[in-house]
C-alpha atoms as a PDB file:
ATOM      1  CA  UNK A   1       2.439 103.592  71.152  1.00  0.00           C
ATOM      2  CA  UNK A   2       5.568 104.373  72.638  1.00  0.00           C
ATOM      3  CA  UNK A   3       7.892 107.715  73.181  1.00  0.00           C
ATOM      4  CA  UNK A   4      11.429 107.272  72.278  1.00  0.00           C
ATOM      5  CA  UNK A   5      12.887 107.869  75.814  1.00  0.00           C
ATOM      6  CA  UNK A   6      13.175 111.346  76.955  1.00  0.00           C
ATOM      7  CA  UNK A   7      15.393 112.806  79.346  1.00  0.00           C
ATOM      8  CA  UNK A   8      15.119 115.066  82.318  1.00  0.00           C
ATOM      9  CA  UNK A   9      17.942 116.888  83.403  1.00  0.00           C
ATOM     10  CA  UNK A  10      19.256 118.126  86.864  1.00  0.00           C
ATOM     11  CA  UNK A  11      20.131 121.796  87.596  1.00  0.00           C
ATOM     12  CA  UNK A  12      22.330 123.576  89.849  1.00  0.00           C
ATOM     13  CA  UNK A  13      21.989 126.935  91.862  1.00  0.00           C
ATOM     14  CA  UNK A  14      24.932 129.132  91.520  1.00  0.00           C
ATOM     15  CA  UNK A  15      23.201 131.740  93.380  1.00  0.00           C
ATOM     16  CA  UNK A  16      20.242 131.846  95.795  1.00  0.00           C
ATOM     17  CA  UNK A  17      19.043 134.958  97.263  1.00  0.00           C
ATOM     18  CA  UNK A  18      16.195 134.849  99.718  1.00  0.00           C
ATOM     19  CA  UNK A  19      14.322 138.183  99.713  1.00  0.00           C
ATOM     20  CA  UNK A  20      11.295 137.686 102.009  1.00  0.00           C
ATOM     21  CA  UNK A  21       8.305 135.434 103.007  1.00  0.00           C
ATOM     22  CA  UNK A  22       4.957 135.794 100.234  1.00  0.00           C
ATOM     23  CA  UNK A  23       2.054 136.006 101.218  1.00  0.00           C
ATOM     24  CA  UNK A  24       1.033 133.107  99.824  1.00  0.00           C
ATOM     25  CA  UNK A  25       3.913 130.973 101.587  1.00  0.00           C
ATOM     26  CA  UNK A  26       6.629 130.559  99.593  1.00  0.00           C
ATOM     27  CA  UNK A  27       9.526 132.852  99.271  1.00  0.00           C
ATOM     28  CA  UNK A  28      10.688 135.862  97.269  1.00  0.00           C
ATOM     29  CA  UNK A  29      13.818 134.612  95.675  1.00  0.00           C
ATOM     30  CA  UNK A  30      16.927 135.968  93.148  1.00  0.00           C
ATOM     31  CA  UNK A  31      18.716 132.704  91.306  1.00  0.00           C
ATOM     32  CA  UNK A  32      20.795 131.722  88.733  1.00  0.00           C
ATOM     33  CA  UNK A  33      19.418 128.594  87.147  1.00  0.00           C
ATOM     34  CA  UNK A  34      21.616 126.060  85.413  1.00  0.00           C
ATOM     35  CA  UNK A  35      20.889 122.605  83.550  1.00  0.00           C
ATOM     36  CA  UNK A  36      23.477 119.797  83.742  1.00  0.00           C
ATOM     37  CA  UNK A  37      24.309 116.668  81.665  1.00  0.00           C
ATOM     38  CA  UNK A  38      23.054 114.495  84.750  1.00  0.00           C
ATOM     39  CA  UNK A  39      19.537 112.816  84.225  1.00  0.00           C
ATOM     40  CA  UNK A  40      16.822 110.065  84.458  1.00  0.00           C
ATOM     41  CA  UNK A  41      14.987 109.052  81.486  1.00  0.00           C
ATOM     42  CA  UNK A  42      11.561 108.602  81.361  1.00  0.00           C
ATOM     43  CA  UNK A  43       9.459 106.244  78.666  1.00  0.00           C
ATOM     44  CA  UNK A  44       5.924 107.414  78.204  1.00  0.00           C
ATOM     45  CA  UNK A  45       3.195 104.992  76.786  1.00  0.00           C
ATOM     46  CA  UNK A  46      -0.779 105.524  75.730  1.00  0.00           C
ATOM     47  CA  UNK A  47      -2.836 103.019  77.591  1.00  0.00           C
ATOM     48  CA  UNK A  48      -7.100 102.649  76.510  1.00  0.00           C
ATOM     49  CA  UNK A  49      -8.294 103.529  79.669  1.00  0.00           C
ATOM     50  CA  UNK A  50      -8.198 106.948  81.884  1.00  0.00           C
ATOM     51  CA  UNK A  51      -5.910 105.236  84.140  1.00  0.00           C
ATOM     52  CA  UNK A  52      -2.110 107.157  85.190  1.00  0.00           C
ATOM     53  CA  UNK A  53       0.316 104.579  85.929  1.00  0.00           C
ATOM     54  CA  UNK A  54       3.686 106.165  87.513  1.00  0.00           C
ATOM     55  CA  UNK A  55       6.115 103.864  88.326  1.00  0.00           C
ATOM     56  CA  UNK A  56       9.813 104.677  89.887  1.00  0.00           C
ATOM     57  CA  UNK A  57      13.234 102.138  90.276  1.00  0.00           C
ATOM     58  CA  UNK A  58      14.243 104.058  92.813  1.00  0.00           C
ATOM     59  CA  UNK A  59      13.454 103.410  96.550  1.00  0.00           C
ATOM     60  CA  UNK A  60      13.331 106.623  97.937  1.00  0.00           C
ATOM     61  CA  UNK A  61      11.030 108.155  94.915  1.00  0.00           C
ATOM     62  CA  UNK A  62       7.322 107.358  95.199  1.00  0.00           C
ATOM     63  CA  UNK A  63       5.081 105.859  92.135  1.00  0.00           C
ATOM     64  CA  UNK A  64       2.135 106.428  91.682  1.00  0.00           C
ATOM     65  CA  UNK A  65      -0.087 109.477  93.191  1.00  0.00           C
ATOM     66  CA  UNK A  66       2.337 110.570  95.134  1.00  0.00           C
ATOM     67  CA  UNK A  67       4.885 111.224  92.620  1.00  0.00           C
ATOM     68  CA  UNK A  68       4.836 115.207  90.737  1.00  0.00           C
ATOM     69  CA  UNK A  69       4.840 113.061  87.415  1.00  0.00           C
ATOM     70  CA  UNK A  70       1.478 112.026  88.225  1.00  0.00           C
ATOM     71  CA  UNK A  71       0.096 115.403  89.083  1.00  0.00           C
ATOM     72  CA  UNK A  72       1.497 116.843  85.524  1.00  0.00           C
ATOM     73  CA  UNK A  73      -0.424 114.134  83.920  1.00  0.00           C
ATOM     74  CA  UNK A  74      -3.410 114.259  85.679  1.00  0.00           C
ATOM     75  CA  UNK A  75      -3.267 118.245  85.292  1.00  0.00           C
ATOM     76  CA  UNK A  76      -2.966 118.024  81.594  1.00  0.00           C
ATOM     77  CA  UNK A  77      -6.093 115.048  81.739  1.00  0.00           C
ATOM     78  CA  UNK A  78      -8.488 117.691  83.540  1.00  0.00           C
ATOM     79  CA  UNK A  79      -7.661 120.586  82.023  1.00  0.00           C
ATOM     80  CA  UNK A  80      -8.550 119.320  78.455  1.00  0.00           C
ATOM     81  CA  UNK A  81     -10.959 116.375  79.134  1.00  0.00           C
ATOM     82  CA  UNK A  82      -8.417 113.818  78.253  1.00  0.00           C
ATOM     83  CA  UNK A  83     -10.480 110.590  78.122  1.00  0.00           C
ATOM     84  CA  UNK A  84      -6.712 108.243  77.838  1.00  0.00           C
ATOM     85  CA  UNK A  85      -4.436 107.036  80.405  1.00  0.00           C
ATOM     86  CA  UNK A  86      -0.825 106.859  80.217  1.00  0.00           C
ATOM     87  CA  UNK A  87       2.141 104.429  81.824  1.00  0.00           C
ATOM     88  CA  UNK A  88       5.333 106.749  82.962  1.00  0.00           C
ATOM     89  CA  UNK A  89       8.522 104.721  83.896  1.00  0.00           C
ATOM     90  CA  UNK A  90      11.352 106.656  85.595  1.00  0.00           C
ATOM     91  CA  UNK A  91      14.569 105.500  85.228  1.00  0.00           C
ATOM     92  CA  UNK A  92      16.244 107.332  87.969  1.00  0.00           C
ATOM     93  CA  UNK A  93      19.736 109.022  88.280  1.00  0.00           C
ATOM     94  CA  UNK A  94      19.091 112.406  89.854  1.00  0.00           C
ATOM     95  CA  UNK A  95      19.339 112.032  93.523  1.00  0.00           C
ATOM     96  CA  UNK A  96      15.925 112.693  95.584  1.00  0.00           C
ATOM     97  CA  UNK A  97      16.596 115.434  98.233  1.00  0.00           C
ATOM     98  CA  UNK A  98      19.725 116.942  96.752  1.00  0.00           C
ATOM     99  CA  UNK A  99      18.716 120.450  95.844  1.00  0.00           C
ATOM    100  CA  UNK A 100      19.100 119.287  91.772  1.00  0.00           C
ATOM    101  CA  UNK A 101      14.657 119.517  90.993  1.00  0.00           C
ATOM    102  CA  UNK A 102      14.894 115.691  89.655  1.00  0.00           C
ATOM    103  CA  UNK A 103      11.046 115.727  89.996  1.00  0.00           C
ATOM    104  CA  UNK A 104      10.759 119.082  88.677  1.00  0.00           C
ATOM    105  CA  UNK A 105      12.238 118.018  85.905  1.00  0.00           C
ATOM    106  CA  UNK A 106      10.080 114.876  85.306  1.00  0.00           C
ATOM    107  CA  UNK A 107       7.256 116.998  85.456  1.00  0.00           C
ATOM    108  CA  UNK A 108       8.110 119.151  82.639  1.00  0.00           C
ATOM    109  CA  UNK A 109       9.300 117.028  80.482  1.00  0.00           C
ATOM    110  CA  UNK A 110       5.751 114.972  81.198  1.00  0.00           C
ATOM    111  CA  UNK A 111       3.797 118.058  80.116  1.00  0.00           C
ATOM    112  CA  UNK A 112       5.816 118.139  76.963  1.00  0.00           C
ATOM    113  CA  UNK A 113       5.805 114.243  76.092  1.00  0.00           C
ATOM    114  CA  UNK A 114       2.261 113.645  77.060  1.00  0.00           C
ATOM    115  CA  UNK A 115       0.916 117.196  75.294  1.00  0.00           C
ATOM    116  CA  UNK A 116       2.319 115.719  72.065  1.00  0.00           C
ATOM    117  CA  UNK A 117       0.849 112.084  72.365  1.00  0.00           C
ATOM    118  CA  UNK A 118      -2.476 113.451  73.203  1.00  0.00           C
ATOM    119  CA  UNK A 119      -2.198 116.269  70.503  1.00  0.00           C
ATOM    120  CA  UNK A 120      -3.124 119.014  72.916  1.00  0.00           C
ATOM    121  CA  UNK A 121      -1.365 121.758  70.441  1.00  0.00           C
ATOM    122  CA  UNK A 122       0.441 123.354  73.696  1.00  0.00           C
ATOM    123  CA  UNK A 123       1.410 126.785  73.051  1.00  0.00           C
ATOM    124  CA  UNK A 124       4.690 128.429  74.891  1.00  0.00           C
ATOM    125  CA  UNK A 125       2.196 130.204  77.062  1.00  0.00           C
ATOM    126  CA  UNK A 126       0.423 127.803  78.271  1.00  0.00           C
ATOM    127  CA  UNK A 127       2.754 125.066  78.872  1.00  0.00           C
ATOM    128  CA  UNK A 128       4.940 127.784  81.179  1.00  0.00           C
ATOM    129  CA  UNK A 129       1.328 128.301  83.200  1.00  0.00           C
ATOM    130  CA  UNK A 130       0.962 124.985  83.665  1.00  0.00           C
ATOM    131  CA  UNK A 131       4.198 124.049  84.850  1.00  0.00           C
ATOM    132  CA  UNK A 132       4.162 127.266  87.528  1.00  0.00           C
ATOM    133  CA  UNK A 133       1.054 125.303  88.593  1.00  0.00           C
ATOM    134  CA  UNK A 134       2.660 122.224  89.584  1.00  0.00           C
ATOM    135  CA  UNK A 135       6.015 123.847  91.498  1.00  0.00           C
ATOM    136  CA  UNK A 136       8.436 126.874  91.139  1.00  0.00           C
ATOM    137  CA  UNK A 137      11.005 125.046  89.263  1.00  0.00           C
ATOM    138  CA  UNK A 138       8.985 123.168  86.943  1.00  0.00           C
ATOM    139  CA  UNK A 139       8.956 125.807  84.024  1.00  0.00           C
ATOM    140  CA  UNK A 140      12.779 126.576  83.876  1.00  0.00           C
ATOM    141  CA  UNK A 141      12.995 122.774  82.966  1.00  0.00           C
ATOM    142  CA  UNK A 142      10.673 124.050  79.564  1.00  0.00           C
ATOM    143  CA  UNK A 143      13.834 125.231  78.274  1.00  0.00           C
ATOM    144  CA  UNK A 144      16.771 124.770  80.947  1.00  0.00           C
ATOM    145  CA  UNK A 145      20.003 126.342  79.668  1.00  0.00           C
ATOM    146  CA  UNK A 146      21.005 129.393  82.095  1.00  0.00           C
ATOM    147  CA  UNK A 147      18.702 131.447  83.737  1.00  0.00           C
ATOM    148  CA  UNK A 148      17.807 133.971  86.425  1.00  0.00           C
ATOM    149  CA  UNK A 149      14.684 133.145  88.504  1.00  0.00           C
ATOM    150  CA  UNK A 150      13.132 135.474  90.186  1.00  0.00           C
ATOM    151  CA  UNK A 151       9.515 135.974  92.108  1.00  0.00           C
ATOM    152  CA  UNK A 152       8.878 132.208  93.611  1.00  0.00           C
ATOM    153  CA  UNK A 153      11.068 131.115  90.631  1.00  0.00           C
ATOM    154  CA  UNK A 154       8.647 131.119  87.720  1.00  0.00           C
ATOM    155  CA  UNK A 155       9.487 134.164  86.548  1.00  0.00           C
ATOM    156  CA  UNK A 156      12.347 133.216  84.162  1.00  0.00           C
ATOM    157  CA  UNK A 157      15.051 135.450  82.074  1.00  0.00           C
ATOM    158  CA  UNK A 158      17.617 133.474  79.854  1.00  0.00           C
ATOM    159  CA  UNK A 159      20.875 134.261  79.839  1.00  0.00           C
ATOM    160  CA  UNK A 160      24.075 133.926  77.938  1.00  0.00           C
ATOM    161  CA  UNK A 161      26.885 131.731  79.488  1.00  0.00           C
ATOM    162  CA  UNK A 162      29.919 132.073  77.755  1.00  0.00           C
ATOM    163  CA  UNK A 163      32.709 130.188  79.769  1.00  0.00           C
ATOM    164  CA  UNK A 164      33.094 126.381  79.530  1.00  0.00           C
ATOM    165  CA  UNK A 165      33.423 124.776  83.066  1.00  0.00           C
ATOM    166  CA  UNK A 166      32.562 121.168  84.466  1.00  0.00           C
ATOM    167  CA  UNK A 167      30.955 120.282  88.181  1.00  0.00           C
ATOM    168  CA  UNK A 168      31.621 117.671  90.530  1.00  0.00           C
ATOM    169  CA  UNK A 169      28.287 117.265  92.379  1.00  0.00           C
ATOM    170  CA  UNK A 170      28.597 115.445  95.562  1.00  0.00           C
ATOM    171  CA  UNK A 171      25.089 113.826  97.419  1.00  0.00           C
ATOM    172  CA  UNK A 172      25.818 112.736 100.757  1.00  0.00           C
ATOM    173  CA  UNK A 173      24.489 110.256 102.594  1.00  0.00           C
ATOM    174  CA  UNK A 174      21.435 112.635 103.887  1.00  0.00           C
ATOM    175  CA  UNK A 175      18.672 113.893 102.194  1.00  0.00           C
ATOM    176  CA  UNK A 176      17.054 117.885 102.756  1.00  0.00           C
ATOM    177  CA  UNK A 177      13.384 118.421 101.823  1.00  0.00           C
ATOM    178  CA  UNK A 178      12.936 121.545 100.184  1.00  0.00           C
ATOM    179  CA  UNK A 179      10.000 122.752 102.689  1.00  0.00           C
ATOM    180  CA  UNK A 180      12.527 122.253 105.985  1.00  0.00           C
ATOM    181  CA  UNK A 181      15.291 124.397 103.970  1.00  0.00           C
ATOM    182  CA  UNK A 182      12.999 127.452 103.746  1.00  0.00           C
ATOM    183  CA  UNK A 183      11.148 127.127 106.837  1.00  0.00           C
ATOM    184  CA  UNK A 184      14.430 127.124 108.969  1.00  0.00           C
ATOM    185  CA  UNK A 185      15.897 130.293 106.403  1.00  0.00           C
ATOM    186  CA  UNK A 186      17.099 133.317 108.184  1.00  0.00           C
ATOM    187  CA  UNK A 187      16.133 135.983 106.088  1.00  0.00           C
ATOM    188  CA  UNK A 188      18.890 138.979 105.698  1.00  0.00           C
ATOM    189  CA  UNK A 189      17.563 142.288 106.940  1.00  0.00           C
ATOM    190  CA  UNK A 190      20.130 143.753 105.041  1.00  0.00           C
ATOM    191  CA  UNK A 191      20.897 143.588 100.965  1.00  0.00           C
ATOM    192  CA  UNK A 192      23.933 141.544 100.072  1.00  0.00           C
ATOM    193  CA  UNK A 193      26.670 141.309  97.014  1.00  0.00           C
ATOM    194  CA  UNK A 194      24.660 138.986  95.540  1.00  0.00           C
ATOM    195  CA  UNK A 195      21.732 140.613  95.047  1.00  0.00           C
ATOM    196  CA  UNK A 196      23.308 143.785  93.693  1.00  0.00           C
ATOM    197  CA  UNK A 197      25.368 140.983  91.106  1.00  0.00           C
ATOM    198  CA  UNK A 198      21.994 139.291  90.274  1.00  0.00           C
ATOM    199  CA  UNK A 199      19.675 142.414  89.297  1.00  0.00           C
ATOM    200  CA  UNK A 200      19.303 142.876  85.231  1.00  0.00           C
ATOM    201  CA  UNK A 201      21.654 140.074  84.798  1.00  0.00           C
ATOM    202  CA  UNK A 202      22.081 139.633  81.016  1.00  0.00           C
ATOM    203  CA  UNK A 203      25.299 137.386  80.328  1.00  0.00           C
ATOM    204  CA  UNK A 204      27.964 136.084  82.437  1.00  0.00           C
ATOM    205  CA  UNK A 205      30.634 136.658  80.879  1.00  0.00           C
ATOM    206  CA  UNK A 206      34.066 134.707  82.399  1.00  0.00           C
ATOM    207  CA  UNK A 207      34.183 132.470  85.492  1.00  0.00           C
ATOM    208  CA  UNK A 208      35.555 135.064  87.637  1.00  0.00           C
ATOM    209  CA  UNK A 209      31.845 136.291  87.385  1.00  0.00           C
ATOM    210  CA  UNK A 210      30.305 133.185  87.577  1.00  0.00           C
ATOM    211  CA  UNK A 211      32.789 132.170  90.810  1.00  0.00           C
ATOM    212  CA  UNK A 212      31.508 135.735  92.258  1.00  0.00           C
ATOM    213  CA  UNK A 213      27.565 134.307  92.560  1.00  0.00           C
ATOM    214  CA  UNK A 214      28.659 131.281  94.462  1.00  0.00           C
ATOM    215  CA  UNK A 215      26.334 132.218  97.633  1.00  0.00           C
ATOM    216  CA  UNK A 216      22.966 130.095  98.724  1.00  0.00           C
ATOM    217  CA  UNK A 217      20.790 131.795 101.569  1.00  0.00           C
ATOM    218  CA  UNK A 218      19.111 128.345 102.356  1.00  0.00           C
ATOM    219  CA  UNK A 219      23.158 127.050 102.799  1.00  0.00           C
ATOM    220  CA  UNK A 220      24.070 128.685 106.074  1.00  0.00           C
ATOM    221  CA  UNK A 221      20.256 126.844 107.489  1.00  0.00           C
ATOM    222  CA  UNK A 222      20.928 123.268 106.178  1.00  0.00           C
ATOM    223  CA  UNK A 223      24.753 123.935 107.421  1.00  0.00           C
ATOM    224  CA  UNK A 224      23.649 124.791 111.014  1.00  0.00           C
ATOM    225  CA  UNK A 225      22.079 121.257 111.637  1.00  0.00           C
ATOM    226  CA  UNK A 226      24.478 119.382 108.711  1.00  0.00           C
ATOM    227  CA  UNK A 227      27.602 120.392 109.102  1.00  0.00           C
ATOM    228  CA  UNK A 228      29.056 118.046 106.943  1.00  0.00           C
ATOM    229  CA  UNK A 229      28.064 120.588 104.065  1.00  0.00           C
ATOM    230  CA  UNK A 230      30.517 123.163 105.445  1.00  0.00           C
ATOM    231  CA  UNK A 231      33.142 120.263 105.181  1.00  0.00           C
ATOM    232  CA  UNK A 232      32.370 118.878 101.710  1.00  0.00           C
ATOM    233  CA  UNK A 233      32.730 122.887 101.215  1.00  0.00           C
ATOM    234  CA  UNK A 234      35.901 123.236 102.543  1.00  0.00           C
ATOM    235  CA  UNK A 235      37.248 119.686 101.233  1.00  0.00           C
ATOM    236  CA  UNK A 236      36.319 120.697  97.521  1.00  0.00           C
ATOM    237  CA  UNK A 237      38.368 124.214  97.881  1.00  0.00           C
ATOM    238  CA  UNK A 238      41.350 122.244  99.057  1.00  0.00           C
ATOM    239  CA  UNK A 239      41.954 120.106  96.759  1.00  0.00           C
ATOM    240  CA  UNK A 240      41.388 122.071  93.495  1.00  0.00           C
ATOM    241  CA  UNK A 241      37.424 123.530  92.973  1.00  0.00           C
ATOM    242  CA  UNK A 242      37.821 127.029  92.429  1.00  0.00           C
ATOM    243  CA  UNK A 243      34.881 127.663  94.020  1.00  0.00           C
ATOM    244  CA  UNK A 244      32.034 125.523  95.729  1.00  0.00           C
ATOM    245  CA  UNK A 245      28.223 126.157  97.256  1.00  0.00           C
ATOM    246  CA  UNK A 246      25.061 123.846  97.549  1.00  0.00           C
ATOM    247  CA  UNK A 247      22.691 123.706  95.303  1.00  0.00           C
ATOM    248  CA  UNK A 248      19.055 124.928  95.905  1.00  0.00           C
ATOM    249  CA  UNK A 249      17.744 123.070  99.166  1.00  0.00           C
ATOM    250  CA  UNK A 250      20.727 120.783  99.643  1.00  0.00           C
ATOM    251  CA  UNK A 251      21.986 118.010 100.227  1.00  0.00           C
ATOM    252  CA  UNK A 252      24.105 118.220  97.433  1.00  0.00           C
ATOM    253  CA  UNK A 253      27.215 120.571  97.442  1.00  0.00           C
ATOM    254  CA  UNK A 254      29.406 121.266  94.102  1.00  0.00           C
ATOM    255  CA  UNK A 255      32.684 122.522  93.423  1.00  0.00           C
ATOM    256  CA  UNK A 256      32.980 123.814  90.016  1.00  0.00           C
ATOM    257  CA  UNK A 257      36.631 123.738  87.566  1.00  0.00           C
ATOM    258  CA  UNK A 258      37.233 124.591  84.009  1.00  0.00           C
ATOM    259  CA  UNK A 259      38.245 121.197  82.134  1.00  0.00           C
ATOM    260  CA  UNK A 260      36.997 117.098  82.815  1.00  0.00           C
ATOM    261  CA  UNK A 261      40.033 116.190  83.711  1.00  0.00           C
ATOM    262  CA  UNK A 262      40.342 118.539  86.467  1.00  0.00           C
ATOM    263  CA  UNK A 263      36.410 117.241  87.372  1.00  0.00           C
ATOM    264  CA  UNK A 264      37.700 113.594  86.750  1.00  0.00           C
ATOM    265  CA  UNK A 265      41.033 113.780  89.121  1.00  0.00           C
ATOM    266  CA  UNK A 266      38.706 116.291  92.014  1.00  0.00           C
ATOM    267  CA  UNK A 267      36.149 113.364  91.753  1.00  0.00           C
ATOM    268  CA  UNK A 268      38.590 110.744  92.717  1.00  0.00           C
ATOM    269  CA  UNK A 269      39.989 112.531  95.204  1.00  0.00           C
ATOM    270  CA  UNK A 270      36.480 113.433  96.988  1.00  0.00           C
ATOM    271  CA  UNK A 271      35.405 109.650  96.810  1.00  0.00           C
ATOM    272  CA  UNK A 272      34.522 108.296  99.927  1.00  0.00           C
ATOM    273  CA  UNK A 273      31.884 105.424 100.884  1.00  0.00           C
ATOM    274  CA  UNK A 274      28.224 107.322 101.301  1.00  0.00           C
ATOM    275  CA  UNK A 275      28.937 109.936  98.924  1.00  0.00           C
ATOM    276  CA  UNK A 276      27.154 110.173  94.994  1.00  0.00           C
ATOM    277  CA  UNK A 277      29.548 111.642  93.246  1.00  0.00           C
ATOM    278  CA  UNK A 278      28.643 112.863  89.297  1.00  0.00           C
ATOM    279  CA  UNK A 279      31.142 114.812  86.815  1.00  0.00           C
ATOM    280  CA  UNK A 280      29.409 116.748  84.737  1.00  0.00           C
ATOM    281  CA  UNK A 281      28.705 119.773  82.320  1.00  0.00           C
ATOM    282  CA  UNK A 282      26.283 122.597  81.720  1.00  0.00           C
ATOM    283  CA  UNK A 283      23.720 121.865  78.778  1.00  0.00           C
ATOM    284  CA  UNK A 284      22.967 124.940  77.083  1.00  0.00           C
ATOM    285  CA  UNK A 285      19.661 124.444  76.262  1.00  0.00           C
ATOM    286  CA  UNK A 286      17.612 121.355  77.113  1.00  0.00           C
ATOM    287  CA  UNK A 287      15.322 121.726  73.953  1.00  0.00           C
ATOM    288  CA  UNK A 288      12.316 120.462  75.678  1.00  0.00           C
ATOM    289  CA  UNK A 289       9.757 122.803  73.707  1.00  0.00           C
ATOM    290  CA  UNK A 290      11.484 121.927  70.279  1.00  0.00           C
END
């Protein structure tokens, strides 16, 4: 028995406010969460025995143990004394180590394929503890649409994005792991704009406001050993982003406009050999839990 494919989409930061070091050892954070139409498909089959099979086209992404999409599944097999395996292919689009939670992604939307072929009857609740089990963004990816993270990033409000836009996402031809971001993070002793902007969110309203949260703590880090991010910054500003910032952990920078054609003609003016380049739009709601 097969799933019909199901996709797992990317997200964007357009705001990332480190607040301080948990005790635990990850970080107090403010963000604003957003799903794009970028994304890998994965196809989910039942196999007799207890075995988890992950396997991954791309090179850089590790199958099998190693992979967060074997984790979910094993997670879901423990917790309810799931005595079948399962074979999970990833077809991959999301760039690895690009700040866009690719693998976060794939986890969720495991919990959600393999909790209906094993008829688990996952509530709301419980599918949201899980996935805060298996990594900070995992549960946004429950829903996606626009949020604002807060605590580690579990703690989830929706909000209500009224303005139509489009990205151009550029990878380049590095990778940043999300650990190295925050461990080389310069905390601000001081509050910021952002953080004033971010608290009670609700709605955002135009793009002025959404150009206003354009600001990524981990940024000025990566930037200090890559500068190349400062320039793919710079580059998208100049010819015609109306605003730009990396996403999450980096690599990945974006430079956001209000119609595809202005994403189209950006894009083919950013192309250059070593870049990933990806036009896309914000999906409202990634209906994961539907």
């Amino acid at each position: 028995m097969e799933t019909t494919p199901l996709l797992s989409y990317a997200k964007v930061n357009f705001g990332l406010r480190v607040l301080r070091k948990r005790p635990d050892g990850f970080h107090e954070i403010q963000t604003v969460l957003q799903t794009v139409d970028l994304c890998d498909t994965l196809n989910v089959s039942l196999i007799q025995n207890e075995e988890i099979q992950v396997l991954c086209d791309h090179p850089e992404v590790p199958s099998g143990e190693q992979n967060l999409v074997h984790e979910a599944a094993q997670l879901l097999q423990r917790e309810f004394r799931v005595r079948q395996g399962c074979r999970i292919e990833i077809v991959k689009r999301i760039p690895p180590g690009a700040g866009l939670a690719g693998g976060s992604g794939n986890a969720a939307a495991t919990l959600v394929s393999l909790g209906r072929l094993w008829d688990l009857n996952l509530s709301k609740g419980k599918l949201l503890t899980l996935a805060a089990r298996l990594g900070s963004d995992v549960p946004f990816f429950l829903e996606g649409g626009t949020a604002l993270a807060e605590g580690r990033g579990e703690k989830l409000t929706s909000l209500r994005m009224v303005p139509d836009f489009w990205l151009v996402i550029i990878k380049p031809d590095f990778s940043i792991a999300t650990r190295w971001a925050y461990g080389h993070v310069k905390i601000p002793l001081t509050s910021n704009s952002l953080l004033v902007k971010l608290k009670d969110l609700k709605e955002i309203v135009n793009l002025e406001q959404l150009l206003s949260f354009l600001d990524n703590d981990l940024e000025r880090a990566v930037a200090e050993v890559h500068p190349a991010i400062g320039e793919l910054k710079r580059e998208l500003l100049s010819k015609g982003a109306l605003g730009a910032v990396m996403s999450g952990s980096g690599s990945a920078v974006f430079g956001l406009v209000k119609t595809k054609k202005a994403a189209e003609k950006l894009a083919k003016k950013m192309s250059r050999a070593g870049r990933q380049l990806f036009v896309v739009r914000p999906v409202r709601r990634c209906k994961t839990l539907r």
